[in-house]
PDB file of N, CA and C in Angstrom:
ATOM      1  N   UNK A   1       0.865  -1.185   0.000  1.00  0.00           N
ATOM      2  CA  UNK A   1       0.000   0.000   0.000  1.00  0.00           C
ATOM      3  C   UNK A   1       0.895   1.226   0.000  1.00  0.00           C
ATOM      4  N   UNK A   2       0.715   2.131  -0.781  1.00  0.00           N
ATOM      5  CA  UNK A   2       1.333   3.245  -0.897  1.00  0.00           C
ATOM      6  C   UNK A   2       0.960   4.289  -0.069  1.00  0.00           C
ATOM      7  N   UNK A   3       1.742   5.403   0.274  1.00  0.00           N
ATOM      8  CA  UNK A   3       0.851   6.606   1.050  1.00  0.00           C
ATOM      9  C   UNK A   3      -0.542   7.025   0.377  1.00  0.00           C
ATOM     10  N   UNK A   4      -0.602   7.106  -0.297  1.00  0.00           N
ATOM     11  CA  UNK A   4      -1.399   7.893  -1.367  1.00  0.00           C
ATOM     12  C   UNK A   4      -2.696   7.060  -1.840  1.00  0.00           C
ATOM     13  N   UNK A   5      -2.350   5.528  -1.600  1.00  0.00           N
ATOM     14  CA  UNK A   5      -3.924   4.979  -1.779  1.00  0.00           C
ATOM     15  C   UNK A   5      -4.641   5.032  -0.707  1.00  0.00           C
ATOM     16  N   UNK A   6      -6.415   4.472  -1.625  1.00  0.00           N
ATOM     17  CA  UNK A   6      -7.477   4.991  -0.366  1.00  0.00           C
ATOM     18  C   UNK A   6      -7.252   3.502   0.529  1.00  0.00           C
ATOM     19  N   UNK A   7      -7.568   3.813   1.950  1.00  0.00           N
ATOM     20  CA  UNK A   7      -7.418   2.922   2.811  1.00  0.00           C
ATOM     21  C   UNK A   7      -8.682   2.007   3.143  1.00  0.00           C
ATOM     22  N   UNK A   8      -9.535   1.566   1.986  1.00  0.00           N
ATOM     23  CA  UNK A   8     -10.473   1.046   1.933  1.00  0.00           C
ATOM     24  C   UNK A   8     -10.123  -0.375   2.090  1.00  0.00           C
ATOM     25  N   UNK A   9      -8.951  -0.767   1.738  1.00  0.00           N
ATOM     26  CA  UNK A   9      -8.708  -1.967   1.343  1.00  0.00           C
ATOM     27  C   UNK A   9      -8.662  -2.879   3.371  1.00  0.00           C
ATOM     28  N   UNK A  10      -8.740  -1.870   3.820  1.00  0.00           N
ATOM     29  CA  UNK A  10      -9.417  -2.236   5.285  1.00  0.00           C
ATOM     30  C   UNK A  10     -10.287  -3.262   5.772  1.00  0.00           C
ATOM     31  N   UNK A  11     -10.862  -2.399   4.848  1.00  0.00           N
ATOM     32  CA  UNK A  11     -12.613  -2.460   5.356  1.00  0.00           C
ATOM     33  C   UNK A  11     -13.642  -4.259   5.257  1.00  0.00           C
ATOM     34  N   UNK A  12     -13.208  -4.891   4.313  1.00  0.00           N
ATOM     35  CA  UNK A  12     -13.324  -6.245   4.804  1.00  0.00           C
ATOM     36  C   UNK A  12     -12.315  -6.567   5.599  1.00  0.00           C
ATOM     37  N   UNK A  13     -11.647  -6.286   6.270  1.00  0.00           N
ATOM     38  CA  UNK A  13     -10.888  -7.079   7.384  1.00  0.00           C
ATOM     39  C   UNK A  13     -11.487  -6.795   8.267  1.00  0.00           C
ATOM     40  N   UNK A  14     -12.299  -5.883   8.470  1.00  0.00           N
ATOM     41  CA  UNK A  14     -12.982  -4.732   9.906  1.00  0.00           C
ATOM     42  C   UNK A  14     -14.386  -5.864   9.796  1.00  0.00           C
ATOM     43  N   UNK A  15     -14.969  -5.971   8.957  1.00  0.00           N
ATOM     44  CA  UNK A  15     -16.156  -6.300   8.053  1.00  0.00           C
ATOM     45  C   UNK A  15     -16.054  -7.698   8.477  1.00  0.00           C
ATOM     46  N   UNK A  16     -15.421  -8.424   8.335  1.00  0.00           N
ATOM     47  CA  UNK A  16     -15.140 -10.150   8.577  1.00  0.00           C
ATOM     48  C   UNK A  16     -14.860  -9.911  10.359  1.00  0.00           C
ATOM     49  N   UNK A  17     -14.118  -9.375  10.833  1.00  0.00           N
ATOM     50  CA  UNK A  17     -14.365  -9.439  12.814  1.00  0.00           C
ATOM     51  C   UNK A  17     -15.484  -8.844  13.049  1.00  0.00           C
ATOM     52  N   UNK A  18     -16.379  -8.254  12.566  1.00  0.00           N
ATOM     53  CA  UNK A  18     -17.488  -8.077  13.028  1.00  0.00           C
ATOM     54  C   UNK A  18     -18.330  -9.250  12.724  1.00  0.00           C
ATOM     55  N   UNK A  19     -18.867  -9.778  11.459  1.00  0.00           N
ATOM     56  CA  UNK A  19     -19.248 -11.138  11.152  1.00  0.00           C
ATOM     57  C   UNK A  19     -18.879 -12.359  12.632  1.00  0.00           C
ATOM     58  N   UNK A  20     -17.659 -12.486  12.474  1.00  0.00           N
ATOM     59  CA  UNK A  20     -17.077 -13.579  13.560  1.00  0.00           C
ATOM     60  C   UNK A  20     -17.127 -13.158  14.538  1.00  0.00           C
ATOM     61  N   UNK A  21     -16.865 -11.784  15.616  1.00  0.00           N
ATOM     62  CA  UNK A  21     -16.691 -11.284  17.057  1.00  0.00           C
ATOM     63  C   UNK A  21     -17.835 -10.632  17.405  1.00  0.00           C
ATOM     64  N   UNK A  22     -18.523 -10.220  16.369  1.00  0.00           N
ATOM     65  CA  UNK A  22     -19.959  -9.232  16.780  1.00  0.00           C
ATOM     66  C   UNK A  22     -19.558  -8.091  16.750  1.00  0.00           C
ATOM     67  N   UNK A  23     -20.301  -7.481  17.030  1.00  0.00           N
ATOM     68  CA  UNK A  23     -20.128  -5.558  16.505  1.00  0.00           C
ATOM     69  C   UNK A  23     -20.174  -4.954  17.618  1.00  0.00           C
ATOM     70  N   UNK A  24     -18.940  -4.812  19.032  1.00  0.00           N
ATOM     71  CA  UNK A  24     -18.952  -4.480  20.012  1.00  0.00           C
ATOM     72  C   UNK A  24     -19.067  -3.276  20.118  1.00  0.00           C
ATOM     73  N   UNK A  25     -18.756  -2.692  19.420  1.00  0.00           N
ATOM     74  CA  UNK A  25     -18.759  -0.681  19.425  1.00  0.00           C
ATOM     75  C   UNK A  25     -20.363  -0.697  19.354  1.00  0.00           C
ATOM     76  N   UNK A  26     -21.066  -1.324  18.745  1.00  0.00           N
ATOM     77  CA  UNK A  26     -22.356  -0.583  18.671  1.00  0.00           C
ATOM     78  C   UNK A  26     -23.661  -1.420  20.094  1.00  0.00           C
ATOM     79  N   UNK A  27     -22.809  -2.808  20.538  1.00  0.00           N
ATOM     80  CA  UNK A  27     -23.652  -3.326  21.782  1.00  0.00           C
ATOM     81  C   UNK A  27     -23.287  -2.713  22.340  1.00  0.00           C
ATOM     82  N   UNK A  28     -21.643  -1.684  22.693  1.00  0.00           N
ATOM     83  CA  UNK A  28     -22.059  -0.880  23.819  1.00  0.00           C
ATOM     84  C   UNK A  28     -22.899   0.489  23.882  1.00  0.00           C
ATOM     85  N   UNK A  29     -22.811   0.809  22.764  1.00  0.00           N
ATOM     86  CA  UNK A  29     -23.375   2.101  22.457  1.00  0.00           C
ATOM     87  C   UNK A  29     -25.052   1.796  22.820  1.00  0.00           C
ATOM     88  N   UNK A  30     -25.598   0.441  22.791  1.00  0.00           N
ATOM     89  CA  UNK A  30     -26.745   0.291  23.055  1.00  0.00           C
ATOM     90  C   UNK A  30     -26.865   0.066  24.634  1.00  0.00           C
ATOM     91  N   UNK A  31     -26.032  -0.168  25.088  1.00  0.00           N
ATOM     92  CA  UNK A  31     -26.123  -0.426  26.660  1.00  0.00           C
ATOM     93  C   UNK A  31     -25.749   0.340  27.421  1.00  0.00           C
ATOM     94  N   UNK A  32     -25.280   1.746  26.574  1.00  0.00           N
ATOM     95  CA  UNK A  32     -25.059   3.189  27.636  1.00  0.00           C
ATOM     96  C   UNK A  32     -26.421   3.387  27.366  1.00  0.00           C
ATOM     97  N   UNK A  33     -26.970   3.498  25.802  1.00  0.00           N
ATOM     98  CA  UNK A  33     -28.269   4.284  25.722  1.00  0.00           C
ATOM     99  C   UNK A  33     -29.048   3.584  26.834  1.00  0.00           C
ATOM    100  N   UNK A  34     -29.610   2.824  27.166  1.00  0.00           N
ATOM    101  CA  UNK A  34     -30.171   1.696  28.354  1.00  0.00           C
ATOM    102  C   UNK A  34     -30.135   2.565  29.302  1.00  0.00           C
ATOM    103  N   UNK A  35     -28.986   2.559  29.783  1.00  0.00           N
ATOM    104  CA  UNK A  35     -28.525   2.895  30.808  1.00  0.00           C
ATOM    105  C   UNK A  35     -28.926   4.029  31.070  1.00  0.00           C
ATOM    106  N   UNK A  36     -28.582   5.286  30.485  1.00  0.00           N
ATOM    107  CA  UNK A  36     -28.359   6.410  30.157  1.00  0.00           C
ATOM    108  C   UNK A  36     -30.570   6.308  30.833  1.00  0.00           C
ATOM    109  N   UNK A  37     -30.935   6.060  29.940  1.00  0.00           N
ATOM    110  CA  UNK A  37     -32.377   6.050  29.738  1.00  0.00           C
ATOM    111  C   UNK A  37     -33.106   5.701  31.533  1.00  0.00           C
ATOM    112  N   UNK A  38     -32.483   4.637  31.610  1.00  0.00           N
ATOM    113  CA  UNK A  38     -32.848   4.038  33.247  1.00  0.00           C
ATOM    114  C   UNK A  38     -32.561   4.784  34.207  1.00  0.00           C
ATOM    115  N   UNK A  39     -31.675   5.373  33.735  1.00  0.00           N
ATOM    116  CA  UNK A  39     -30.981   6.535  35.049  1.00  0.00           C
ATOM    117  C   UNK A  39     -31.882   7.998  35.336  1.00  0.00           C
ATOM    118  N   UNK A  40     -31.879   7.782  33.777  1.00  0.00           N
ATOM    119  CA  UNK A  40     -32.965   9.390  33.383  1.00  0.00           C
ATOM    120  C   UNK A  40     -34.186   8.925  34.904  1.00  0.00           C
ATOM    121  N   UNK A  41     -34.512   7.704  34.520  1.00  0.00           N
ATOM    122  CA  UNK A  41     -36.255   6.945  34.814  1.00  0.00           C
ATOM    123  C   UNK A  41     -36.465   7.214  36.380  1.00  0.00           C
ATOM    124  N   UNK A  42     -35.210   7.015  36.406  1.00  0.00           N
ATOM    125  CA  UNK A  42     -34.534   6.682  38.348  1.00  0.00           C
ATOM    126  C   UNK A  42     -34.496   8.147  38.842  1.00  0.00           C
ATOM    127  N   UNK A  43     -33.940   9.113  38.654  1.00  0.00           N
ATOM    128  CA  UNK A  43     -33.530  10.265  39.016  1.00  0.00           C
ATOM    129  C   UNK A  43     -35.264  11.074  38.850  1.00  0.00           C
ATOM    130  N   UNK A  44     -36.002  10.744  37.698  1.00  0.00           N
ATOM    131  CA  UNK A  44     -37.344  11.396  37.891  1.00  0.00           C
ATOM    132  C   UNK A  44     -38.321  10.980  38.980  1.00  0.00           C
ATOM    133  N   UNK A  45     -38.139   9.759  39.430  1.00  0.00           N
ATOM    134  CA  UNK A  45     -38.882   8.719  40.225  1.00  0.00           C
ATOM    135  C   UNK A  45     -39.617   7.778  39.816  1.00  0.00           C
ATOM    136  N   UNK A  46     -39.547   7.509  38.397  1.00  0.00           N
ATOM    137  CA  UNK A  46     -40.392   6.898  37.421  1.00  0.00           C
ATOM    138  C   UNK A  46     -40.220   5.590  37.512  1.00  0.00           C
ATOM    139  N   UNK A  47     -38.496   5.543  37.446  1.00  0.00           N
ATOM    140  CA  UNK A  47     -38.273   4.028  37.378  1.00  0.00           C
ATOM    141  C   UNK A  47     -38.628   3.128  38.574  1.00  0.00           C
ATOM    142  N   UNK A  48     -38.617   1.742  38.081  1.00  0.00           N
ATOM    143  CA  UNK A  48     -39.508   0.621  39.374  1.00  0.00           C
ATOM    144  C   UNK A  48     -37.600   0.090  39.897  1.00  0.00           C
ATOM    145  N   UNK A  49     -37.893  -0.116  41.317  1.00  0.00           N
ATOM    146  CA  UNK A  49     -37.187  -0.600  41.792  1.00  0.00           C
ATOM    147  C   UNK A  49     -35.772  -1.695  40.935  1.00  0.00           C
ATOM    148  N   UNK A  50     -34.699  -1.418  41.278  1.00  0.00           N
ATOM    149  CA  UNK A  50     -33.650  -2.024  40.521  1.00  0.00           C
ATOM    150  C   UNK A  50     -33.826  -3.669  40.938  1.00  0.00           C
ATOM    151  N   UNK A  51     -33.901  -4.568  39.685  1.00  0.00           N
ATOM    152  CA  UNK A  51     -33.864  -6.281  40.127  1.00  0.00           C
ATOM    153  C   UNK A  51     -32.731  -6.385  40.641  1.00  0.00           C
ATOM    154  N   UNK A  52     -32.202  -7.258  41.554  1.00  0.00           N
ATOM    155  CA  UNK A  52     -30.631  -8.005  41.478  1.00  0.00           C
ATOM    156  C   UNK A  52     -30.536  -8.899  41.077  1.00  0.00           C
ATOM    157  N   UNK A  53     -29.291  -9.406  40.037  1.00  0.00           N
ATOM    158  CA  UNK A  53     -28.946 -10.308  39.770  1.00  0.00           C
ATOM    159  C   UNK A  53     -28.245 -11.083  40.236  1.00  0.00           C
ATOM    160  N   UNK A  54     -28.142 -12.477  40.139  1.00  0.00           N
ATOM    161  CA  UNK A  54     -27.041 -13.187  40.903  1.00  0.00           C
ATOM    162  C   UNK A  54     -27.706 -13.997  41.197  1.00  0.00           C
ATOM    163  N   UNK A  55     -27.017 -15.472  41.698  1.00  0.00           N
ATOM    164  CA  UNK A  55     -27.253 -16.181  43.137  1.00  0.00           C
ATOM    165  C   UNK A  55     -27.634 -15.581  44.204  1.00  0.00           C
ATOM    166  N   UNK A  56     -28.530 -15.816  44.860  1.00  0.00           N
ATOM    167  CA  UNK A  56     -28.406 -15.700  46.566  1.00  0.00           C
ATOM    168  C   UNK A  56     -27.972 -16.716  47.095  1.00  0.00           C
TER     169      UNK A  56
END
């Protein structure tokens, strides 16, 4: 690759780990929005009590 070419030639390599690993940039981007949203819910008084997870 030269300086000067476009750096497209990337983009299936990016394209194939998302296929095989999943598309982590955008599950988190969905699990701040969540979040982000629940917190809003919580701080108005809206939201219902937080579940816990886990074993007891």
């Amino acid at each position: 690759m030269t300086p000067d070419s476009p750096r497209t030639g990337e983009l299936p390599i990016y394209e194939s780990l998302i296929r095989e690993r999943g598309d982590v940039v955008e599950e988190t981007r969905v699990v701040a929005e969540e979040t982000q949203h629940q917190m809003s819910q919580a701080l108005s008084g809206v939201a219902p009590a937080p579940q816990e997870t886990g074993a007891l």
